[in-house]
PDB file of N, CA and C in Angstrom:
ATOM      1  N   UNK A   1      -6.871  10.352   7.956  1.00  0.00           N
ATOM      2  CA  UNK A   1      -7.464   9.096   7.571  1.00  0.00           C
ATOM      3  C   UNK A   1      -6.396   8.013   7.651  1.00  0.00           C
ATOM      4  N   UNK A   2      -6.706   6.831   8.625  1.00  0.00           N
ATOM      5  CA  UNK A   2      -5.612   5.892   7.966  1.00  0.00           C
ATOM      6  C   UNK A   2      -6.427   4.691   7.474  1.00  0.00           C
ATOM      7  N   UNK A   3      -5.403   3.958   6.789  1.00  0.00           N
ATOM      8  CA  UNK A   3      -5.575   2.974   6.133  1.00  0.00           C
ATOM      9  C   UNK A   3      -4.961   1.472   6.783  1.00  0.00           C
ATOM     10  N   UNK A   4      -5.608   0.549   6.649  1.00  0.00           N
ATOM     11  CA  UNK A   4      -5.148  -1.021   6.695  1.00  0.00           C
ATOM     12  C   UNK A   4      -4.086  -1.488   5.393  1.00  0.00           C
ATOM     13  N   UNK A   5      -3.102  -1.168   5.308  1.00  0.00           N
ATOM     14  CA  UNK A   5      -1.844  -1.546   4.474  1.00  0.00           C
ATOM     15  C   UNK A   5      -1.571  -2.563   4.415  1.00  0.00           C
ATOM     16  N   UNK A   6      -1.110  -3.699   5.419  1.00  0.00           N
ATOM     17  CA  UNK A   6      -0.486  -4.959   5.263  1.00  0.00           C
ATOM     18  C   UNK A   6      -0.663  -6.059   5.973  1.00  0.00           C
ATOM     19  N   UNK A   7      -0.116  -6.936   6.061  1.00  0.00           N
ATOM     20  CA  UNK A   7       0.064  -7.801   6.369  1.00  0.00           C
ATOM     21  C   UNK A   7       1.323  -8.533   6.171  1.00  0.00           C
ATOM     22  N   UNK A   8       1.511  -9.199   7.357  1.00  0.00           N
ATOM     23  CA  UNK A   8       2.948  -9.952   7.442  1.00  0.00           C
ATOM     24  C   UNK A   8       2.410 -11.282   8.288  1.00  0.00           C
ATOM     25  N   UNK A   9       2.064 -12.690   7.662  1.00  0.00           N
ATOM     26  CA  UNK A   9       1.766 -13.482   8.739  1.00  0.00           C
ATOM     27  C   UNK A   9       0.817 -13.071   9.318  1.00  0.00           C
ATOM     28  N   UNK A  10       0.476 -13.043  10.955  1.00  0.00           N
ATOM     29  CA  UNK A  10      -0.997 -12.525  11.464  1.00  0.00           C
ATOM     30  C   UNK A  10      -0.630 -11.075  11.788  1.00  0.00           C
ATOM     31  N   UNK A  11       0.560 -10.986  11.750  1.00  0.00           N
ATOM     32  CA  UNK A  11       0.893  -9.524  12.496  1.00  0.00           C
ATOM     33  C   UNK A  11       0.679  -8.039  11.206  1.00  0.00           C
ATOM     34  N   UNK A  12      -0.221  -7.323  11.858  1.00  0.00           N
ATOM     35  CA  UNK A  12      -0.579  -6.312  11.007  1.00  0.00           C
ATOM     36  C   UNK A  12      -0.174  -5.235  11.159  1.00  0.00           C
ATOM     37  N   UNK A  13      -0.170  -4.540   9.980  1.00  0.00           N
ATOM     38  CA  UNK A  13       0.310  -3.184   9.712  1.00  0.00           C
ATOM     39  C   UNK A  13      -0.592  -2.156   9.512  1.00  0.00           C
ATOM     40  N   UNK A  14      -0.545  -0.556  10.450  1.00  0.00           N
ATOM     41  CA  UNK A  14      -1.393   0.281   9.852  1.00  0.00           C
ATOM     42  C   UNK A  14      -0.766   1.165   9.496  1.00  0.00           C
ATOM     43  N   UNK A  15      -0.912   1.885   8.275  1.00  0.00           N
ATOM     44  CA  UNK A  15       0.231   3.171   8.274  1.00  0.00           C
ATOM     45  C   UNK A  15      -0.940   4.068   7.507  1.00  0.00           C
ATOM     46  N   UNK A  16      -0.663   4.986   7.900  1.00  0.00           N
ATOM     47  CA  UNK A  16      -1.272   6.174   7.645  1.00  0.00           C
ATOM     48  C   UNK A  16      -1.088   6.665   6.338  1.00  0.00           C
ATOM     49  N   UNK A  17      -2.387   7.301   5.725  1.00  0.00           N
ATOM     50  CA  UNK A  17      -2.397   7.306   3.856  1.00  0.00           C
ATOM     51  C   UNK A  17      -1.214   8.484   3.704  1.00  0.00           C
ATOM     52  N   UNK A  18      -0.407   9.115   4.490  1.00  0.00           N
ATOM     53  CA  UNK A  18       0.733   9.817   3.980  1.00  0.00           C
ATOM     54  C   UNK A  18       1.871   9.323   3.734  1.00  0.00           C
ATOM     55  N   UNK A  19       1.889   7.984   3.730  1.00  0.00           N
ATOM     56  CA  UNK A  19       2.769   6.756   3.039  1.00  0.00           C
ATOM     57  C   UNK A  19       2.572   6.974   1.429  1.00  0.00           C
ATOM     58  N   UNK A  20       1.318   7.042   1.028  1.00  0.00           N
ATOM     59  CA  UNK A  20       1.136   7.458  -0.271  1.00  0.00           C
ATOM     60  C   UNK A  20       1.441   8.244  -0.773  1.00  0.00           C
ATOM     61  N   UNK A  21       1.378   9.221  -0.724  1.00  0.00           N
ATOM     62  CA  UNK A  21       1.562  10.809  -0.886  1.00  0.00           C
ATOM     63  C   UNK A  21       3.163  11.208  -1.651  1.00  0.00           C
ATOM     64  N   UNK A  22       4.215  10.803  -0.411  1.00  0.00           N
ATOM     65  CA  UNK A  22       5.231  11.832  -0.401  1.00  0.00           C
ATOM     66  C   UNK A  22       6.068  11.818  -2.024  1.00  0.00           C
ATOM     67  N   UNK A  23       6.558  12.889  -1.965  1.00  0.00           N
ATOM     68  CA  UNK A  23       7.577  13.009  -3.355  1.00  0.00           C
ATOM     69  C   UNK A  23       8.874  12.133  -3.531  1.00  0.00           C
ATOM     70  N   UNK A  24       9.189  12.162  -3.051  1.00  0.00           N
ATOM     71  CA  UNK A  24      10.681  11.966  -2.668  1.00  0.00           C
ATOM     72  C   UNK A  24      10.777  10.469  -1.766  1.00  0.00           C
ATOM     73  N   UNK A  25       9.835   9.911  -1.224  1.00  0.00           N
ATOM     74  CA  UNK A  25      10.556   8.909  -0.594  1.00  0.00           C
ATOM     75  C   UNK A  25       9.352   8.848   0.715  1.00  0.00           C
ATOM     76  N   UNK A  26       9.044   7.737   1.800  1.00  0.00           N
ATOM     77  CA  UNK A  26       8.727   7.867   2.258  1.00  0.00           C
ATOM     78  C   UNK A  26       8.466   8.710   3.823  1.00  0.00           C
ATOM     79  N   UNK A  27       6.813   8.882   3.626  1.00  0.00           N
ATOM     80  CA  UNK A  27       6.800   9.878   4.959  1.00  0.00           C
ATOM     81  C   UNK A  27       6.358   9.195   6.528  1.00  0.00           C
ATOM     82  N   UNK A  28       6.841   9.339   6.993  1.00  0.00           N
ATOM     83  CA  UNK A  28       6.604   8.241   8.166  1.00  0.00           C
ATOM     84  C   UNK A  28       5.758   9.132   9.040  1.00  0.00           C
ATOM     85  N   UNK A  29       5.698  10.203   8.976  1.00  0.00           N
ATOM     86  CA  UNK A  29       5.073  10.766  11.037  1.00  0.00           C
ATOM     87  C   UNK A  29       3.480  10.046  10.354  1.00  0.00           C
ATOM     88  N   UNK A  30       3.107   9.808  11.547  1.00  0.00           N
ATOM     89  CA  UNK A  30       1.696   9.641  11.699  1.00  0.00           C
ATOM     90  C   UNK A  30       1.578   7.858  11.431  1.00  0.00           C
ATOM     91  N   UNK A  31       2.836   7.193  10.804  1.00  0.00           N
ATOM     92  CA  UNK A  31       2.895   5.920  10.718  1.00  0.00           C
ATOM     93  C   UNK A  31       2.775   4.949  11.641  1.00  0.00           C
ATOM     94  N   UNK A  32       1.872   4.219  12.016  1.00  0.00           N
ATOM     95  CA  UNK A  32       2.148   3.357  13.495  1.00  0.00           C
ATOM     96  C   UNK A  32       2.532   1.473  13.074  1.00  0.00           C
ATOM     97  N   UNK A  33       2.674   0.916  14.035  1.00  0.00           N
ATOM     98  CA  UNK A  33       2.778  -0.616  14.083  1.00  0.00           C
ATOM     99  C   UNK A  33       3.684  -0.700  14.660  1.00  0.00           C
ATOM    100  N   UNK A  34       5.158   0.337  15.234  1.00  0.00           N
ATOM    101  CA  UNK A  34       6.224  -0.182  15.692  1.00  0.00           C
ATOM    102  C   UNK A  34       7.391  -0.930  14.831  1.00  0.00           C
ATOM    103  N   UNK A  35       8.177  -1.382  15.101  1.00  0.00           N
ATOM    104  CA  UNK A  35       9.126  -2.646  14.115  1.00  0.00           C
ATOM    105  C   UNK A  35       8.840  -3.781  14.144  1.00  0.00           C
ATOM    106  N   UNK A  36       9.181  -4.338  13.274  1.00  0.00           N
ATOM    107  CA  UNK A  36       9.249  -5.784  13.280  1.00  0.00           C
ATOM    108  C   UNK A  36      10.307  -6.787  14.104  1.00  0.00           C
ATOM    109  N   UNK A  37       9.984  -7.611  14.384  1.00  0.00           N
ATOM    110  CA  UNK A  37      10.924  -9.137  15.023  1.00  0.00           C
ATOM    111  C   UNK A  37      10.349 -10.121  14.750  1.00  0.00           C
ATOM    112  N   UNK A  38      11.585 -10.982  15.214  1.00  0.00           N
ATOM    113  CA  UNK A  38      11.414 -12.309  14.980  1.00  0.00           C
ATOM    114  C   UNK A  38      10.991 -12.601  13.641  1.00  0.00           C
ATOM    115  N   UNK A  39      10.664 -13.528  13.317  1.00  0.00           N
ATOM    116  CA  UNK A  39      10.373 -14.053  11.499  1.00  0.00           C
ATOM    117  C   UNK A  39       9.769 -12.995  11.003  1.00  0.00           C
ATOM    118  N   UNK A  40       8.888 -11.832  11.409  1.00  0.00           N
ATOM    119  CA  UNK A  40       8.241 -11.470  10.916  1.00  0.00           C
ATOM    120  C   UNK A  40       8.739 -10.541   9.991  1.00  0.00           C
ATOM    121  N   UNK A  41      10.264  -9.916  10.297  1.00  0.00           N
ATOM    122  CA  UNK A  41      11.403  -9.520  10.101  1.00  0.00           C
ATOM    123  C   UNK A  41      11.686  -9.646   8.358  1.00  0.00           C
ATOM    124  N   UNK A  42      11.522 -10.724   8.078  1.00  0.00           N
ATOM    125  CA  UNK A  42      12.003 -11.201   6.983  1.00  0.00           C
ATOM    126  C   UNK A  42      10.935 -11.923   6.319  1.00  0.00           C
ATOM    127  N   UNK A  43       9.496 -12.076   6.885  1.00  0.00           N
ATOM    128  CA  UNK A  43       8.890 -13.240   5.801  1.00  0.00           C
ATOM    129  C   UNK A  43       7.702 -11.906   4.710  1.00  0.00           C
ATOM    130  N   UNK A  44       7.483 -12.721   3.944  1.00  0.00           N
ATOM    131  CA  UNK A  44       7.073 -12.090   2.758  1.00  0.00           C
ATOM    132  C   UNK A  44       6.064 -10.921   3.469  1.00  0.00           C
ATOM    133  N   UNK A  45       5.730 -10.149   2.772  1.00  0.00           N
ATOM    134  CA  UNK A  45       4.347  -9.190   3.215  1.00  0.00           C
ATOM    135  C   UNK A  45       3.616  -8.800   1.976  1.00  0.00           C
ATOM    136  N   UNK A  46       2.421  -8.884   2.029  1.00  0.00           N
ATOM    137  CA  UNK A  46       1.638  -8.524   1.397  1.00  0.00           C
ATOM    138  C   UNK A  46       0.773  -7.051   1.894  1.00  0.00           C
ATOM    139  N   UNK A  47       0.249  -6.300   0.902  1.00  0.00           N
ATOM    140  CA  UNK A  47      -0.066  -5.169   1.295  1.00  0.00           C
ATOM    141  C   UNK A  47      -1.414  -4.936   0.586  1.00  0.00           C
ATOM    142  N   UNK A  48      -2.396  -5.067   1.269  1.00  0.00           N
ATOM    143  CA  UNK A  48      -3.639  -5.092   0.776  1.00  0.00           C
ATOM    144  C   UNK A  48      -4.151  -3.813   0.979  1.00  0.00           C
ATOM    145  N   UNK A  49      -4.384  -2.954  -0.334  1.00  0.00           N
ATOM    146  CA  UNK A  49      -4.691  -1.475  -0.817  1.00  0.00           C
ATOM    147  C   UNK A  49      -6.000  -1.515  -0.703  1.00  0.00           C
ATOM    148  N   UNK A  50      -7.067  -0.630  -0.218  1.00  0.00           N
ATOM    149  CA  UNK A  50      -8.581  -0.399  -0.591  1.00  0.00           C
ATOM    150  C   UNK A  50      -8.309   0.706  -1.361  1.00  0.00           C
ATOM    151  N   UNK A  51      -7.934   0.933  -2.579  1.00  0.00           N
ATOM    152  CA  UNK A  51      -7.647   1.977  -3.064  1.00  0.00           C
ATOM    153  C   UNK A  51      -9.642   3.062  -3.761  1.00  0.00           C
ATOM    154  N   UNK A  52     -10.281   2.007  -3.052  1.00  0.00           N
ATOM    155  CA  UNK A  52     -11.440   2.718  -3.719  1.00  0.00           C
ATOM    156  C   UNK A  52     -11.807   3.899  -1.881  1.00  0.00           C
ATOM    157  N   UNK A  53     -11.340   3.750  -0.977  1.00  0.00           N
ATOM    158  CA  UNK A  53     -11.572   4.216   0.316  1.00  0.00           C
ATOM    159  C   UNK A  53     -10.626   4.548   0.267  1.00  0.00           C
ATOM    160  N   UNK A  54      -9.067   4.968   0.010  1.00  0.00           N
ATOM    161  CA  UNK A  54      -8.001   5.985   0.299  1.00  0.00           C
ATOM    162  C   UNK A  54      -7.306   6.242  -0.860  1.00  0.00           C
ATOM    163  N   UNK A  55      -7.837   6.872  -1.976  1.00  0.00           N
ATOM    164  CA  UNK A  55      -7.425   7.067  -3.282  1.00  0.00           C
ATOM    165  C   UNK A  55      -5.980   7.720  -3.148  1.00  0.00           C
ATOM    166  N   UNK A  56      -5.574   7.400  -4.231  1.00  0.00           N
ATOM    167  CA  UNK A  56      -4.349   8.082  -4.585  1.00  0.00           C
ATOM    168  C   UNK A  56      -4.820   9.820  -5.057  1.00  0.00           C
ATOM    169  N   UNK A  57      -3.356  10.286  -4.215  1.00  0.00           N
ATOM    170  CA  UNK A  57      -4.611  12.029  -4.073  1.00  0.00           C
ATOM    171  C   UNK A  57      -3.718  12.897  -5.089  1.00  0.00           C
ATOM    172  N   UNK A  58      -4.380  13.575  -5.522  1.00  0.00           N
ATOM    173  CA  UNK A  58      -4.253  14.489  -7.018  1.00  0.00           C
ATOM    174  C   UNK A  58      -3.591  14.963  -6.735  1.00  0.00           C
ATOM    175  N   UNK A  59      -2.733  15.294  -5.988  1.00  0.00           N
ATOM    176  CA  UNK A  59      -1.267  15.622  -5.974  1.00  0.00           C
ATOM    177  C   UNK A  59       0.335  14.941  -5.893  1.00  0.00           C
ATOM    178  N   UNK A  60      -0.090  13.559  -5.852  1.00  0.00           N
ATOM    179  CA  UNK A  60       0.534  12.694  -5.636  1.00  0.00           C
ATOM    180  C   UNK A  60       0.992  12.072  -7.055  1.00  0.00           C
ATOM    181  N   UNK A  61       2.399  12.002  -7.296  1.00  0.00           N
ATOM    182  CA  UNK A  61       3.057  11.404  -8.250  1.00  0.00           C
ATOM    183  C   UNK A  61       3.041   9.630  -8.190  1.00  0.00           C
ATOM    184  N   UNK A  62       2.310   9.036  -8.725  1.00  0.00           N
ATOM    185  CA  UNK A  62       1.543   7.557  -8.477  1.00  0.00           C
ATOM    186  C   UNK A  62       2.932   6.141  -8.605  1.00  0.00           C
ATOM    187  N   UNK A  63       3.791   6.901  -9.633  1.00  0.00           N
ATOM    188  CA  UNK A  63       5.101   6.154  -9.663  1.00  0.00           C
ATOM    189  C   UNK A  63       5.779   6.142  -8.126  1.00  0.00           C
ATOM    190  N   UNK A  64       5.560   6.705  -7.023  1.00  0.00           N
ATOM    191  CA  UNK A  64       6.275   6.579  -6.070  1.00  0.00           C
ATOM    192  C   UNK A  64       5.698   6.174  -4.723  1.00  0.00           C
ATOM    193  N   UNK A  65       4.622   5.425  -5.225  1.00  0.00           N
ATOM    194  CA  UNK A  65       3.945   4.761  -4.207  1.00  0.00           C
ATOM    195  C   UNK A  65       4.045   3.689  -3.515  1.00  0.00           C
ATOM    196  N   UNK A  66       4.593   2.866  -4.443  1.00  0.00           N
ATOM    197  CA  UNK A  66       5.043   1.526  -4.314  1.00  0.00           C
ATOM    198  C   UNK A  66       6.466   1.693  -3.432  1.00  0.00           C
ATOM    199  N   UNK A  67       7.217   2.626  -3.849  1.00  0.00           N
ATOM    200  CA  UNK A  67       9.007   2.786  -3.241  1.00  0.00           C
ATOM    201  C   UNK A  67       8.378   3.493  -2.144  1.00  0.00           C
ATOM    202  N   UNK A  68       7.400   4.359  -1.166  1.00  0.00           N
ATOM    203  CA  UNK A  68       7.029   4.775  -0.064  1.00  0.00           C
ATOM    204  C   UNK A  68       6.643   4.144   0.206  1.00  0.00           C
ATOM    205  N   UNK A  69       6.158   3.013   0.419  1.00  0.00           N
ATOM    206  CA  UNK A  69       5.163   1.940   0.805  1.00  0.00           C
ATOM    207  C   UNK A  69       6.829   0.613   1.200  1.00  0.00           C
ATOM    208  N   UNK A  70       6.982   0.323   0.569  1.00  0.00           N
ATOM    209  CA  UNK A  70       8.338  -0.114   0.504  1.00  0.00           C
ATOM    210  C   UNK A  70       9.210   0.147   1.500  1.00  0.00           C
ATOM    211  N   UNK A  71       9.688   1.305   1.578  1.00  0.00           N
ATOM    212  CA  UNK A  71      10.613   2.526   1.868  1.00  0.00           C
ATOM    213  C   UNK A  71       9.760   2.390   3.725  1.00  0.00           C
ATOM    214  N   UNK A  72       8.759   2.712   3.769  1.00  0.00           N
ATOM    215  CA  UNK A  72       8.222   3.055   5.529  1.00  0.00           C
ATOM    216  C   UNK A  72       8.457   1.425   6.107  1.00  0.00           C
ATOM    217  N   UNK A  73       8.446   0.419   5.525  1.00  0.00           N
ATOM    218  CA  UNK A  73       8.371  -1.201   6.014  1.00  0.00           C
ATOM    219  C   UNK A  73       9.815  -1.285   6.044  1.00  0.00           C
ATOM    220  N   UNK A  74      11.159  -0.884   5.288  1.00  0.00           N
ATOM    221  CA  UNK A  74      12.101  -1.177   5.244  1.00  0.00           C
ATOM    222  C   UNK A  74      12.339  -0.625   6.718  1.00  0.00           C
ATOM    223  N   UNK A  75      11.708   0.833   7.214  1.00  0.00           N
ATOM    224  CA  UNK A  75      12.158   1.749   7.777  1.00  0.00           C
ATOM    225  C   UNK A  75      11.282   0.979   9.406  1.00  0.00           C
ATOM    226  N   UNK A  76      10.283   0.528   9.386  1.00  0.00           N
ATOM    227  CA  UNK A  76       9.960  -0.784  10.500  1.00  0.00           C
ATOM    228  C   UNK A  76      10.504  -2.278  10.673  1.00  0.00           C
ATOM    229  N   UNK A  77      11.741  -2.595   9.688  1.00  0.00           N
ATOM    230  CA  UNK A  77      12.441  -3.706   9.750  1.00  0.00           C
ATOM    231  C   UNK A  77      11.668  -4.519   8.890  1.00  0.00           C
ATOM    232  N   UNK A  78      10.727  -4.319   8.060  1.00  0.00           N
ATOM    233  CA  UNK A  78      10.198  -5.130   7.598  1.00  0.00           C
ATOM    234  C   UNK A  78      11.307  -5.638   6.125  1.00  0.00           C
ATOM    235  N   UNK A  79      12.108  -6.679   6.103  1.00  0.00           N
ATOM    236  CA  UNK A  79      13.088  -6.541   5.248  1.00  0.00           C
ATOM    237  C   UNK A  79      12.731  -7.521   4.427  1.00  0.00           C
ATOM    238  N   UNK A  80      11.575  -8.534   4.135  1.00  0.00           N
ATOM    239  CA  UNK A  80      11.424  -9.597   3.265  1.00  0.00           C
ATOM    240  C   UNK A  80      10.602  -9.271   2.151  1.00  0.00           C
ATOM    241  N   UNK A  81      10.540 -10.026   1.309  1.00  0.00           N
ATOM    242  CA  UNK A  81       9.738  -9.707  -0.245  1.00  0.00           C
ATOM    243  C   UNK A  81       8.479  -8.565   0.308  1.00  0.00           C
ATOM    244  N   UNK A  82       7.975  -7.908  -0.602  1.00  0.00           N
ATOM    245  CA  UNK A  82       6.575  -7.356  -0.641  1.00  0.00           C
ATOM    246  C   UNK A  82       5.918  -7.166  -2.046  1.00  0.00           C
ATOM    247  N   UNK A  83       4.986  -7.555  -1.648  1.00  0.00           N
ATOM    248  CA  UNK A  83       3.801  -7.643  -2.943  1.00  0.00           C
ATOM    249  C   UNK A  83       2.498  -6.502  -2.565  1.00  0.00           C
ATOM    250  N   UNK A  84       2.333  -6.107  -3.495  1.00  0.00           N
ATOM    251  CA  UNK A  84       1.444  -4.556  -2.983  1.00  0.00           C
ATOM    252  C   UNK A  84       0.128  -5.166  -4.346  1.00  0.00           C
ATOM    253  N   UNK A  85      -1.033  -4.943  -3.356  1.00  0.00           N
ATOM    254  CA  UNK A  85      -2.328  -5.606  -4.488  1.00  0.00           C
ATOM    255  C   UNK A  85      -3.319  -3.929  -4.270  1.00  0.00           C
ATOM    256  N   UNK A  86      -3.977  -3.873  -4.828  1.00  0.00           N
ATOM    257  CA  UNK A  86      -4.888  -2.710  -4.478  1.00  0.00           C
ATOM    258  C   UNK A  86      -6.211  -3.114  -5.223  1.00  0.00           C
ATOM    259  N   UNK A  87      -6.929  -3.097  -4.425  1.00  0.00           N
ATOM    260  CA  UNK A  87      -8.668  -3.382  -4.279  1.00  0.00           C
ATOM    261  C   UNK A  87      -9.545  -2.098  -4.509  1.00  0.00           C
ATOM    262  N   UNK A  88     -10.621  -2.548  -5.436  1.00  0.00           N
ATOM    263  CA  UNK A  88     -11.453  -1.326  -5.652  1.00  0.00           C
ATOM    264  C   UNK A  88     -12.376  -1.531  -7.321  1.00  0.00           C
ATOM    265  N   UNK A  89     -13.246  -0.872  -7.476  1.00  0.00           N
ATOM    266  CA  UNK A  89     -13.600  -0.322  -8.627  1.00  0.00           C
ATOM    267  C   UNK A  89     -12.956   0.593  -9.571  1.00  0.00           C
ATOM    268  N   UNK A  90     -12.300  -0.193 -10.195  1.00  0.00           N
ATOM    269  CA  UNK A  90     -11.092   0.301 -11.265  1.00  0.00           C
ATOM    270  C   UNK A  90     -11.615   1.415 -12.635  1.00  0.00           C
ATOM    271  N   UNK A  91     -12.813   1.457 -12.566  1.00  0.00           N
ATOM    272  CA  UNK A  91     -13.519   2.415 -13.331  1.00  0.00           C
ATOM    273  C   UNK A  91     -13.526   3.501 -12.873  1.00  0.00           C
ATOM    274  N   UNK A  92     -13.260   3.741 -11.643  1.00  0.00           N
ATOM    275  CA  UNK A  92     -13.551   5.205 -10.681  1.00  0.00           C
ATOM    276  C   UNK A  92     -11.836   5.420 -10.975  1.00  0.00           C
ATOM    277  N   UNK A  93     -10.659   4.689 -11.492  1.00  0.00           N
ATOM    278  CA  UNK A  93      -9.671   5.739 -11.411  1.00  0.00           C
ATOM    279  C   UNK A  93      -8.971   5.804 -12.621  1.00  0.00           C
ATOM    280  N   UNK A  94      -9.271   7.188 -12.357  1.00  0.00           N
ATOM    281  CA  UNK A  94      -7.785   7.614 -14.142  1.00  0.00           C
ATOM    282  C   UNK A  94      -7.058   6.716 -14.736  1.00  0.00           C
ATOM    283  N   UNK A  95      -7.143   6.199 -15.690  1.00  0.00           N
ATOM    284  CA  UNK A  95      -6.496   5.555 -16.888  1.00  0.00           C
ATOM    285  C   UNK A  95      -5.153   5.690 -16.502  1.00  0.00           C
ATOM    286  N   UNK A  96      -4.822   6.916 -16.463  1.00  0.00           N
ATOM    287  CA  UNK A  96      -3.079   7.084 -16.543  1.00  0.00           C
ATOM    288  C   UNK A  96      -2.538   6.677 -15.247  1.00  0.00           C
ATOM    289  N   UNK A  97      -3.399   6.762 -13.781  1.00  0.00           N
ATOM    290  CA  UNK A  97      -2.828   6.691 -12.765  1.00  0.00           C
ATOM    291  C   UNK A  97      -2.999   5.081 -12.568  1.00  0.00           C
ATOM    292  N   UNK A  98      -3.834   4.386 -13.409  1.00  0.00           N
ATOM    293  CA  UNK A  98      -3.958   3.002 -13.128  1.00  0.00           C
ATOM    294  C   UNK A  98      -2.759   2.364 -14.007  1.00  0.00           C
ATOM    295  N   UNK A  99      -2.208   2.906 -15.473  1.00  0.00           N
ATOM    296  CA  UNK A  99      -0.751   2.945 -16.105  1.00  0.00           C
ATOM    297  C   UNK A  99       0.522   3.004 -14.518  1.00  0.00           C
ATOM    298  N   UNK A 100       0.207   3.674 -14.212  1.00  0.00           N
ATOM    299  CA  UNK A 100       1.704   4.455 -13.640  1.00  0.00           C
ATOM    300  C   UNK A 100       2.073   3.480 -12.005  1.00  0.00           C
ATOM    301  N   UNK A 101       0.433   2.974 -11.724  1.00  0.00           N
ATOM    302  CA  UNK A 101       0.593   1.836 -10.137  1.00  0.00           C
ATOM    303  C   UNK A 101       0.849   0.891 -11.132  1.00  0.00           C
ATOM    304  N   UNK A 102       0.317  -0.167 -12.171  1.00  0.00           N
ATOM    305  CA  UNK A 102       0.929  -1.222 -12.639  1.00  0.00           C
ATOM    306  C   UNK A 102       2.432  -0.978 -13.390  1.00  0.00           C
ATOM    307  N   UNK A 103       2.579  -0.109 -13.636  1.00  0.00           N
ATOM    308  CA  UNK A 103       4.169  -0.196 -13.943  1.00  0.00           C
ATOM    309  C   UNK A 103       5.302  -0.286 -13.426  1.00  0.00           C
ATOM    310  N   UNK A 104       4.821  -0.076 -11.541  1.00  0.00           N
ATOM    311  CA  UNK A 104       5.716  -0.137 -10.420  1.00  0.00           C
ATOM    312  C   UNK A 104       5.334  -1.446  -9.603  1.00  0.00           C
ATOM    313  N   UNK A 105       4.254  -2.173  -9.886  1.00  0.00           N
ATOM    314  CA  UNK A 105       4.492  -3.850  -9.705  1.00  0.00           C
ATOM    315  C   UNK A 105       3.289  -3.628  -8.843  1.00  0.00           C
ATOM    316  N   UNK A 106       2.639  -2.774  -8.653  1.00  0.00           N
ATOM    317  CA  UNK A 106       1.327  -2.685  -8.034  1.00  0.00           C
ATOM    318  C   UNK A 106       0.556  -3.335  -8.828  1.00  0.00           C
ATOM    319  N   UNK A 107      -0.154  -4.439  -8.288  1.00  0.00           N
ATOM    320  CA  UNK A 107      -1.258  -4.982  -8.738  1.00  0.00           C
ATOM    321  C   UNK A 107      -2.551  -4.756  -8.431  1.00  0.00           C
ATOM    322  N   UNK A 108      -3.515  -3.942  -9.866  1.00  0.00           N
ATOM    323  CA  UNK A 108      -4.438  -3.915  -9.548  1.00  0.00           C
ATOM    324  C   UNK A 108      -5.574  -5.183 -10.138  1.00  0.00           C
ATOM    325  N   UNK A 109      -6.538  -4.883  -8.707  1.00  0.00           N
ATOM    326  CA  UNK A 109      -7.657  -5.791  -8.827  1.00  0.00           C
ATOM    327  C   UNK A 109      -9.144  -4.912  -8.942  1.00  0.00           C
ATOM    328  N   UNK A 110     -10.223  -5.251  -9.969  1.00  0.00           N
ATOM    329  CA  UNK A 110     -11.227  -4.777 -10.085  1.00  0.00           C
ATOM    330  C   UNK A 110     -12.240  -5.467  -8.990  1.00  0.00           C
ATOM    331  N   UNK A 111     -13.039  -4.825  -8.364  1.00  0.00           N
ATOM    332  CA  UNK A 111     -14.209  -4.802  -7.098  1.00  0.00           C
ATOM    333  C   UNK A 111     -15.431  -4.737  -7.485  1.00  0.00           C
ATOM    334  N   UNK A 112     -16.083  -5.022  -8.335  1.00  0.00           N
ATOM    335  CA  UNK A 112     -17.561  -3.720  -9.017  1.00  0.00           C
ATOM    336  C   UNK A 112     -17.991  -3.390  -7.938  1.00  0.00           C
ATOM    337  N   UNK A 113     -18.571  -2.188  -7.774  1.00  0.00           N
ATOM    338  CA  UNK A 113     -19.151  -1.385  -6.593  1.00  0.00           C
ATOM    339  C   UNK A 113     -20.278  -2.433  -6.026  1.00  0.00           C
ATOM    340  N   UNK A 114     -20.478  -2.121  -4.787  1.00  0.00           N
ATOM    341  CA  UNK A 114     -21.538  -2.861  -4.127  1.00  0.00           C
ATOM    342  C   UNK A 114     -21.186  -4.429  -4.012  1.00  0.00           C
ATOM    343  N   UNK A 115     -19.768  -5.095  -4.205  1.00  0.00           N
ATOM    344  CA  UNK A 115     -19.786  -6.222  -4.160  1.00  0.00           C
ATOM    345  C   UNK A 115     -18.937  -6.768  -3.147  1.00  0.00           C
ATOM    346  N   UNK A 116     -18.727  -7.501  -2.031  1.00  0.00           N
ATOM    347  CA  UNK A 116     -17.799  -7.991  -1.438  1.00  0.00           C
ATOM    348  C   UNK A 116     -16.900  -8.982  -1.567  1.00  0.00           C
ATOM    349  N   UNK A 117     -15.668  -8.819  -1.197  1.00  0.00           N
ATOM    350  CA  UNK A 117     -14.530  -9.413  -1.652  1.00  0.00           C
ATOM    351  C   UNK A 117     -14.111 -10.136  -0.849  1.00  0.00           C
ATOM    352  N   UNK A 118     -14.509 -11.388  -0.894  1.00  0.00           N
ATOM    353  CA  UNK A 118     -13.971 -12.756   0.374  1.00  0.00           C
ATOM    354  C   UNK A 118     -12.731 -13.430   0.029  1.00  0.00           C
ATOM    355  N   UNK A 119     -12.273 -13.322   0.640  1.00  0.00           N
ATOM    356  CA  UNK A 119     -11.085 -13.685   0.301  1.00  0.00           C
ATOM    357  C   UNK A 119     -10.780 -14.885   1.281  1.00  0.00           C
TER     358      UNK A 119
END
């Protein structure tokens, strides 16, 4: 399964939900977009999570999502600020795992089911 992760400017990022996952640090195979250049190098990125379509998976330690997510963009040159938001119906996930993404600067946002999010 992959996921739509980011954004940098117009230039987009897809990385594959085993960005989420790993223990230790990020996992790159299966990661695509290539590196970054030119401004894109350095200007802010935002990382827009559907976390209700690629959940954080029950084996996954939730504190280290944000530093893999982080960690695979550093590892594509992506070297400027990042802000990580995650989208979804916040009722569908564990109390503790919704503790453990806001304590690592993940921002979550509530979706109610069936509603679209224009942004």
């Amino acid at each position: 399964m992959t996921a739509r992760f980011g954004e940098a400017g117009n230039h987009q990022l897809n990385m594959a939900n085993t960005v989420i996952g790993g223990q230790g640090g990020s996992t790159l195979a299966g990661v695509g977009g290539g590196t970054a250049d030119g401004n894109y190098a350095t200007a802010k990125t935002s990382v827009w999570w559907d976390i209700e379509n690629c959940q954080v998976p029950k084996t996954c330690d939730p504190h280290v999502i944000a530093k893999n997510i982080s960690s695979a963009l550093v590892a594509m040159n992506y070297r400027g600020p990042v802000s990580i938001s995650a989208y979804g119906n916040t009722t569908l996930i564990n109390a503790g795992v919704q503790q453990a993404l806001s304590s690592t600067g993940i921002s979550l946002n509530h979706v109610p089911g069936g509603m679209l999010l224009k942004l």
